[in-house]
Structure formats: structure tokens, C-alpha cells
C-alpha atoms as a PDB file:
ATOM      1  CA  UNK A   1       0.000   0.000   0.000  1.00  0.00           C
ATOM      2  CA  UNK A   2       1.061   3.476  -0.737  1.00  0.00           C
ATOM      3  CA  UNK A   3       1.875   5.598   2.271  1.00  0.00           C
ATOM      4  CA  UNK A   4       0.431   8.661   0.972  1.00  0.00           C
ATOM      5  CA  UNK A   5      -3.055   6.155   1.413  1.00  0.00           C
ATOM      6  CA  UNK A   6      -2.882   7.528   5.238  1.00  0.00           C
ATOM      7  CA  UNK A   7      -2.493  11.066   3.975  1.00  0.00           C
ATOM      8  CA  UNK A   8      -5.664  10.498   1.648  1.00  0.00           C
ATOM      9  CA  UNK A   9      -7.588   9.329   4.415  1.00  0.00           C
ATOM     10  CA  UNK A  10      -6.764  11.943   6.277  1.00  0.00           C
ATOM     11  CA  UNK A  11      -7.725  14.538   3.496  1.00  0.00           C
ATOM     12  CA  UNK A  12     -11.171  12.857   3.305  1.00  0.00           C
ATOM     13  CA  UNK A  13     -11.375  13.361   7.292  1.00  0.00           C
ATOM     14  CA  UNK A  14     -10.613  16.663   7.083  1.00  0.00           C
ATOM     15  CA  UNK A  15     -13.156  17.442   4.118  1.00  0.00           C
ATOM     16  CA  UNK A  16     -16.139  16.588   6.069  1.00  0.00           C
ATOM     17  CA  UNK A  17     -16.996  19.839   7.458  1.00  0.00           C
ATOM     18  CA  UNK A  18     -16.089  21.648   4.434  1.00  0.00           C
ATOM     19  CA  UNK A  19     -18.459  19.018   2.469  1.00  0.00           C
ATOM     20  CA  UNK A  20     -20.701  19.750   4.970  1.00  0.00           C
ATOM     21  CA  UNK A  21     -20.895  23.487   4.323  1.00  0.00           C
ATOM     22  CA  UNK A  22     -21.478  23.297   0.819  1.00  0.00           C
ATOM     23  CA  UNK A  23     -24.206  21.013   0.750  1.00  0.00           C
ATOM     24  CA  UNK A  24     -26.353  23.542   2.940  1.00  0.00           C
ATOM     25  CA  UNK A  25     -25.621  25.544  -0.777  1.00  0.00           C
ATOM     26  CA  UNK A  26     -25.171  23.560  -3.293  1.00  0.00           C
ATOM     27  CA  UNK A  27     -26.043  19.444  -2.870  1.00  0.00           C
ATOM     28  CA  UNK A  28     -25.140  18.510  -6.484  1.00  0.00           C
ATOM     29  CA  UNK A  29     -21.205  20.120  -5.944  1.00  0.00           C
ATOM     30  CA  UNK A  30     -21.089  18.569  -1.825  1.00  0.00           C
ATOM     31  CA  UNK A  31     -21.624  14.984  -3.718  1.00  0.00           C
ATOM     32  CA  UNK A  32     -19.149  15.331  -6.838  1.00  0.00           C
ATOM     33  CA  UNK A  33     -16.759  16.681  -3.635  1.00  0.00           C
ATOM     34  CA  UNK A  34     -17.435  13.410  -1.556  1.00  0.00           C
ATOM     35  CA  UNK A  35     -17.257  10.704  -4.963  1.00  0.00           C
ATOM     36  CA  UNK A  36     -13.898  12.471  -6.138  1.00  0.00           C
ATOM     37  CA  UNK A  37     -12.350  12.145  -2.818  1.00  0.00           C
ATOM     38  CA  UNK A  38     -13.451   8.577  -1.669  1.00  0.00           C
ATOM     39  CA  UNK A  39     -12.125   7.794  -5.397  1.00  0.00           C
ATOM     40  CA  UNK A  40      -8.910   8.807  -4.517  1.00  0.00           C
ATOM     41  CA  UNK A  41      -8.809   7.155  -1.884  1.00  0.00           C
ATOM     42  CA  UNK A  42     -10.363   3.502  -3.242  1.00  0.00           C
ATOM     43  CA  UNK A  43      -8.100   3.850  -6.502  1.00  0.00           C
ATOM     44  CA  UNK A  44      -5.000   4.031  -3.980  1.00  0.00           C
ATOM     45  CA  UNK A  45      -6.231   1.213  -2.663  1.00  0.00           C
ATOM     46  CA  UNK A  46      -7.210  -0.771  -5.746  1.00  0.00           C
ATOM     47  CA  UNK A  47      -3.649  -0.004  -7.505  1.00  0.00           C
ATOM     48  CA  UNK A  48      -1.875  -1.170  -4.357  1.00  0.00           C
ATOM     49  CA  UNK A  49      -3.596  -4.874  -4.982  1.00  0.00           C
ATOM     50  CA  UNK A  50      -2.726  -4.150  -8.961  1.00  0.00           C
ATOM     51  CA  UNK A  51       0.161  -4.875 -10.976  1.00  0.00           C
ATOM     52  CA  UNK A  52       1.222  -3.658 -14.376  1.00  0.00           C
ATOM     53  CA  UNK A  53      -0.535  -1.653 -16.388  1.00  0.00           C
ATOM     54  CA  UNK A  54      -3.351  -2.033 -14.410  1.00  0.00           C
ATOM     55  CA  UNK A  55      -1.704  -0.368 -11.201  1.00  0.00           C
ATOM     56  CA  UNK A  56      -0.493   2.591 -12.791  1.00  0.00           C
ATOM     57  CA  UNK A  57      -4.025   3.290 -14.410  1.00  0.00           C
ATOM     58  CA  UNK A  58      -5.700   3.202 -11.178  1.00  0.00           C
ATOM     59  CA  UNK A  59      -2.803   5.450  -9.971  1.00  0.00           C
ATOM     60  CA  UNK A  60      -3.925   7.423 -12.658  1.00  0.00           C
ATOM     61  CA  UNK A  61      -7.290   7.112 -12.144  1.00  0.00           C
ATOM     62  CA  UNK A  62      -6.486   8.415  -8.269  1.00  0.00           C
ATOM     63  CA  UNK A  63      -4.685  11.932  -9.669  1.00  0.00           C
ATOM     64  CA  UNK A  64      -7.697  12.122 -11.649  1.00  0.00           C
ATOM     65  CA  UNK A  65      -9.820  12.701  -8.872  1.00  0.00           C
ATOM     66  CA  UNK A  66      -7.604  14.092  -6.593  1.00  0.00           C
ATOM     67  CA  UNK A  67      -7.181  16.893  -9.179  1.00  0.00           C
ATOM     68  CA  UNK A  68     -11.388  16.928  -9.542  1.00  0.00           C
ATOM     69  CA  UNK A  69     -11.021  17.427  -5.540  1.00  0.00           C
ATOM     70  CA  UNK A  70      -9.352  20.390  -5.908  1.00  0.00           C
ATOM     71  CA  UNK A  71     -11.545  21.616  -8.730  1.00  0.00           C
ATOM     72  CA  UNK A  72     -14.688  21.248  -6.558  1.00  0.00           C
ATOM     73  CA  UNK A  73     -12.961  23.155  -3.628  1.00  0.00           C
ATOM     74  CA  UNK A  74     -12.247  26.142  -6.135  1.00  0.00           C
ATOM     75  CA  UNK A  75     -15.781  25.902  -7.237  1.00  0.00           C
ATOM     76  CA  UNK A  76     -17.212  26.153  -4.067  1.00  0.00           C
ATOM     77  CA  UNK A  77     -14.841  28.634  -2.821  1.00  0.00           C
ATOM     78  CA  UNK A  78     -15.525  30.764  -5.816  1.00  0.00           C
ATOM     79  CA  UNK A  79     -19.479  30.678  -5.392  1.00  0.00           C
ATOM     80  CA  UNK A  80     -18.562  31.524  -1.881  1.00  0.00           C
ATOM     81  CA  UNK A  81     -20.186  28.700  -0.656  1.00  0.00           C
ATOM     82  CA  UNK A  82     -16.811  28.292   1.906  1.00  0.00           C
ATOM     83  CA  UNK A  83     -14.384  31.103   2.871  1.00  0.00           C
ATOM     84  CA  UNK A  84     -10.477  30.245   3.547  1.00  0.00           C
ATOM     85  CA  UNK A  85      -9.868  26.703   3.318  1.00  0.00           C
ATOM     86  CA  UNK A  86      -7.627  25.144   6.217  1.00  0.00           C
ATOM     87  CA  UNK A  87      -3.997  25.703   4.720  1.00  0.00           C
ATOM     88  CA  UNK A  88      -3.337  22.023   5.946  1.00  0.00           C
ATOM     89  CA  UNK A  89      -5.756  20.481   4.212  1.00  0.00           C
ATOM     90  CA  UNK A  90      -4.635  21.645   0.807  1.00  0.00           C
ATOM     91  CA  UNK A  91      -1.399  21.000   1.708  1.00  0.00           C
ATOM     92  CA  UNK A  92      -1.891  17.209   2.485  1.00  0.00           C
ATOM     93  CA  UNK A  93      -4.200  17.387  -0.609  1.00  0.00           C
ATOM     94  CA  UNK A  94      -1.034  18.844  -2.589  1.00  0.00           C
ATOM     95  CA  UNK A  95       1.032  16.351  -1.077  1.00  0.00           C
ATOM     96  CA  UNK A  96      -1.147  13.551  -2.232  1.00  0.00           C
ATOM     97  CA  UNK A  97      -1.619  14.782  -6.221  1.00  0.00           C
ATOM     98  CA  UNK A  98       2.218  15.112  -5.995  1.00  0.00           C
ATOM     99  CA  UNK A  99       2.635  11.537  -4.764  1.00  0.00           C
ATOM    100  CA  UNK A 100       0.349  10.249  -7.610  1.00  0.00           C
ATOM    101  CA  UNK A 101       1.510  12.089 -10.040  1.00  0.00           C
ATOM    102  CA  UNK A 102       5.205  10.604  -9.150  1.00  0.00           C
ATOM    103  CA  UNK A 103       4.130   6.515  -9.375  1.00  0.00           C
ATOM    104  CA  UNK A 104       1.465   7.469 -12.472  1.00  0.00           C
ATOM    105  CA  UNK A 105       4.167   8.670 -14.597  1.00  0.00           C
ATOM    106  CA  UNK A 106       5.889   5.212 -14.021  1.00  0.00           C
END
């Protein structure tokens, strides 16, 4: 298993509140929020069991969404459906698209 898989975890622990917020806004954006990040998360997990071919696309398939993560918390920060986002967060969030973008490109 990957150890940025603890660091995604932890970035889908840290999103509840802020998926929380937007839903009270915007329920269609909350849910594409929550799917893209427990994606990241599963596809870690499914391209740890993987070899190949198949291992790097589900690595690939985990960038993919972490990068959609990020997209939904611009959106919702530029409807202003959330305010500052916890500098942390985006850093571990960072840290993981970094990660995946290191073993995808394998």
C-alpha cells in the first residue's frame, strides 16, 4: 500500500466539514466533492492490490480525482459557498496529487 493512502484518508477526514458546508448551498457540488475524494482514496487502494498496467491506471485514475477534488474546492470557494480553506488540508491534498503524479508517470 502506498503511504500517501494515510495522507488520503486523512484529506477525506478533514473534508467533512467543508463538504458539509457546501451542501447547505449547493447538494449537487457537496456529492461530486465526496465521490472524487473517496475515489482517490479507493483507486489508492485498488492499484496497491494491482500490478502492471493495471496499477499505474488506477494510480492514474487516483490523480484524476484528486485533481477533480481540488476543482470542486475552487468551485465552491468561488461561489462563496466556503471562505479560507484550512492551509493544511490543501497542503496534504497537494502532497497527495504530488505523490500520484510521481508513481502514475511510471
Amino acid at each position: 500500500m502506498l503511504h500517501i493512502y494515510a495522507t488520503a484518508i486523512d484529506v477525506v477526514r478533514r473534508l467533512v466539514p467543508v463538504i458539509r458546508s457546501i451542501e447547505r448551498r449547493d447538494r449537487d457540488l457537496a456529492r461530486q466533492l465526496r465521490r472524487a475524494a473517496a475515489s482517490v482514496v479507493l483507486n489508492i487502494s485498488e492499484g496497491s492490490g494491482s500490478s502492471g498496467g493495471t496499477r499505474t491506471e488506477r494510480y492514474r485514475n487516483a490523480l484524476g480525482s484528486a485533481r477533480e477534488t481540488t476543482a470542486c474546492l475552487d468551485c465552491a470557494t468561488a461561489f462563496g459557498y466556503v471562505s479560507a480553506l484550512d492551509d493544511e488540508l490543501l497542503d496534504a491534498l497537494d502532497r497527495v496529487r504530488a505523490t500520484l503524479a510521481k508513481v502514475a508517470a511510471r
